[in-house]
C-alpha atoms as a PDB file:
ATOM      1  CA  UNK A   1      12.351   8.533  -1.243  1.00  0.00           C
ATOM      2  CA  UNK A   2      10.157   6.666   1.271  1.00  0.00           C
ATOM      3  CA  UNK A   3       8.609  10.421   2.264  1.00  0.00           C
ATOM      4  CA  UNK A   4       7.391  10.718  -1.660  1.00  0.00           C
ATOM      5  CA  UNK A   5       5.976   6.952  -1.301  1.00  0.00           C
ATOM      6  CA  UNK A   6       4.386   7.291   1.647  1.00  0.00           C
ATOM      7  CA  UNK A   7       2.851  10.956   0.750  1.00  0.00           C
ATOM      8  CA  UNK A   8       1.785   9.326  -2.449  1.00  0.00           C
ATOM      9  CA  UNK A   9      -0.061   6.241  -0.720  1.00  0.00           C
ATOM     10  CA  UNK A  10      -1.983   8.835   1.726  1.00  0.00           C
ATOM     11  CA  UNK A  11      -3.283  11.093  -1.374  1.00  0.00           C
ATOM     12  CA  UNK A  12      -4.370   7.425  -3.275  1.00  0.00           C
ATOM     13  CA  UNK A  13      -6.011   6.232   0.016  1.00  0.00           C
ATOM     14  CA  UNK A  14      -7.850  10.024   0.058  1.00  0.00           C
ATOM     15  CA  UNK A  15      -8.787   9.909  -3.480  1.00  0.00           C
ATOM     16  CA  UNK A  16      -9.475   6.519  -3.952  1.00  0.00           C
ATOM     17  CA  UNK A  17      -9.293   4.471  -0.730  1.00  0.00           C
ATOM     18  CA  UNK A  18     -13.056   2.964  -0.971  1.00  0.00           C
ATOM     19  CA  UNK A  19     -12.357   2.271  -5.631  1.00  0.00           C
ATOM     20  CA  UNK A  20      -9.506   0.621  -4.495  1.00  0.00           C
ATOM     21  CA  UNK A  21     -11.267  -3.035  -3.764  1.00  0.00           C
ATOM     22  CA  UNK A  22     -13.998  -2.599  -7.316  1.00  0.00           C
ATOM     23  CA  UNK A  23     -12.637  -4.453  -9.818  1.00  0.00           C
ATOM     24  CA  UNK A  24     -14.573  -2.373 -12.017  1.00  0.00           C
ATOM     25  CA  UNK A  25     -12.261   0.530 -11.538  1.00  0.00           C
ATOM     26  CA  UNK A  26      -8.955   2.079 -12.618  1.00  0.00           C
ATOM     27  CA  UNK A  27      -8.356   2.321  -8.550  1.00  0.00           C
ATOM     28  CA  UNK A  28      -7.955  -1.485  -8.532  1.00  0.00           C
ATOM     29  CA  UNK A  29      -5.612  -1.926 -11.124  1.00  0.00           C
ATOM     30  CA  UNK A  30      -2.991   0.789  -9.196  1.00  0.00           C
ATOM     31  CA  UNK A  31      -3.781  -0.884  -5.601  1.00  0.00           C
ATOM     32  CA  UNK A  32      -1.563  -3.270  -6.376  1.00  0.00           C
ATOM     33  CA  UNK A  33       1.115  -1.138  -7.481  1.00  0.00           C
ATOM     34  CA  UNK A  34       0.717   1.127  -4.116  1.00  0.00           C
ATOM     35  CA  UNK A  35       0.631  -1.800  -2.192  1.00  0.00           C
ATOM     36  CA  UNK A  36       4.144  -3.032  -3.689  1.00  0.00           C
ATOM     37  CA  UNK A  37       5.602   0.318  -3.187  1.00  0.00           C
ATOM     38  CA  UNK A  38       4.281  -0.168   0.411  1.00  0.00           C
ATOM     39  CA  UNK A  39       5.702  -3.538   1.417  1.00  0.00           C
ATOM     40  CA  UNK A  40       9.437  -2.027  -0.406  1.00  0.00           C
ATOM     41  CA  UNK A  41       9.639   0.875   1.725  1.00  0.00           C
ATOM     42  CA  UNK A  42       8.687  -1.661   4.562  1.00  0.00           C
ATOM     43  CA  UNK A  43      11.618  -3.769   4.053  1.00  0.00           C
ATOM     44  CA  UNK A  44      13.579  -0.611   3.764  1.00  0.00           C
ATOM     45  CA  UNK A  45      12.060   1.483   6.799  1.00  0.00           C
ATOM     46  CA  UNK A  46      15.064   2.419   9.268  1.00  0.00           C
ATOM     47  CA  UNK A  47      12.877   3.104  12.588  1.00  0.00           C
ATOM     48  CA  UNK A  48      10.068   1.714  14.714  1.00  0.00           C
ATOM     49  CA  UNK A  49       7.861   4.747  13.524  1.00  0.00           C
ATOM     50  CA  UNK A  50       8.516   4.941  10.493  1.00  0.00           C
ATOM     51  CA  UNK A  51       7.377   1.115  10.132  1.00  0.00           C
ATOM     52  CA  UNK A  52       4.419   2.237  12.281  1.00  0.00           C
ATOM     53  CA  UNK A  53       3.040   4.759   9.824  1.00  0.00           C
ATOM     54  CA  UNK A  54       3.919   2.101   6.755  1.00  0.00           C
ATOM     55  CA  UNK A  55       1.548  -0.659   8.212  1.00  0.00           C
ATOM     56  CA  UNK A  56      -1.066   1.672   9.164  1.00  0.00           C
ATOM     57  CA  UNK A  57      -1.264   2.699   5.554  1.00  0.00           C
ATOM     58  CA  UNK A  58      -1.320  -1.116   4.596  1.00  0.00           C
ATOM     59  CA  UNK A  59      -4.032  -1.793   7.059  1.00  0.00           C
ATOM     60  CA  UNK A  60      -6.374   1.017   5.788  1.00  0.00           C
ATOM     61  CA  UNK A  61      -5.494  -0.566   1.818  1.00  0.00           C
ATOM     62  CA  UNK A  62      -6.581  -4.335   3.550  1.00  0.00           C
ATOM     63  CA  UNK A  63      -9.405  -2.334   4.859  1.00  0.00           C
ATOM     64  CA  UNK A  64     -10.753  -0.949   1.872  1.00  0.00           C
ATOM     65  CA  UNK A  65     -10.489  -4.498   0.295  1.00  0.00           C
ATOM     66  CA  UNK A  66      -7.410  -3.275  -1.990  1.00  0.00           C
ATOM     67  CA  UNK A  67      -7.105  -5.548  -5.091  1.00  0.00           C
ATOM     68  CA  UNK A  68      -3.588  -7.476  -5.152  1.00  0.00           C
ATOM     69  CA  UNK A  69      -2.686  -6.133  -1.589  1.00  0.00           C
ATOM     70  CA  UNK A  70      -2.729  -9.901  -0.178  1.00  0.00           C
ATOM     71  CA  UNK A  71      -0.098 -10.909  -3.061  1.00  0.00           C
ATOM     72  CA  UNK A  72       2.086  -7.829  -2.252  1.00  0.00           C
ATOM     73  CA  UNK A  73       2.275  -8.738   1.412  1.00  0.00           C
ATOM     74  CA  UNK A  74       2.583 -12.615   0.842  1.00  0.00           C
ATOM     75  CA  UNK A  75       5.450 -11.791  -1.483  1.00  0.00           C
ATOM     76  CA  UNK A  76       8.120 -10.255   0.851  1.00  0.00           C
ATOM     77  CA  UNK A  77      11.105 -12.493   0.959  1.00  0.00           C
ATOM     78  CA  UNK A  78      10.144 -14.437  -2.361  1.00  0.00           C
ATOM     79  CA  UNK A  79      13.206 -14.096  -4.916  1.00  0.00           C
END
């Protein structure tokens, strides 16, 4: 499952990496949704490298100013 996540984050970042922090967009709305589906396979990432590739896709999202990224990442280990 985390291969389908993380290929699905890469083709959102390609299509809509740079929408992803206009509020005026539909790319804005789903950044938060990627980014959840990020920090999950995070928690659930069973090597160093596959961590590796999961924050480098998180720090390209905080890099394009991702709407409801920060929450996402704030929230890990919240109930």
């Amino acid at each position: 499952m985390d291969d389908l996540i993380l290929q699905c984050v890469r083709r959102f970042i390609e299509d809509h990496g740079a929408e992803s922090g206009d509020i005026s967009t539909r790319a804005a709305a789903d950044a938060h949704r990627i980014g959840g589906m990020l920090v999950r396979a995070d928690t659930q990432a069973g090597t160093a490298l596959r961590r590796s590739g999961i924050l480098n896709l998180l720090d390209t999202l905080l890099l394009n100013g991702a709407q409801g990224l920060t929450e996402a990442v704030n929230s890990v280990g919240r109930p």
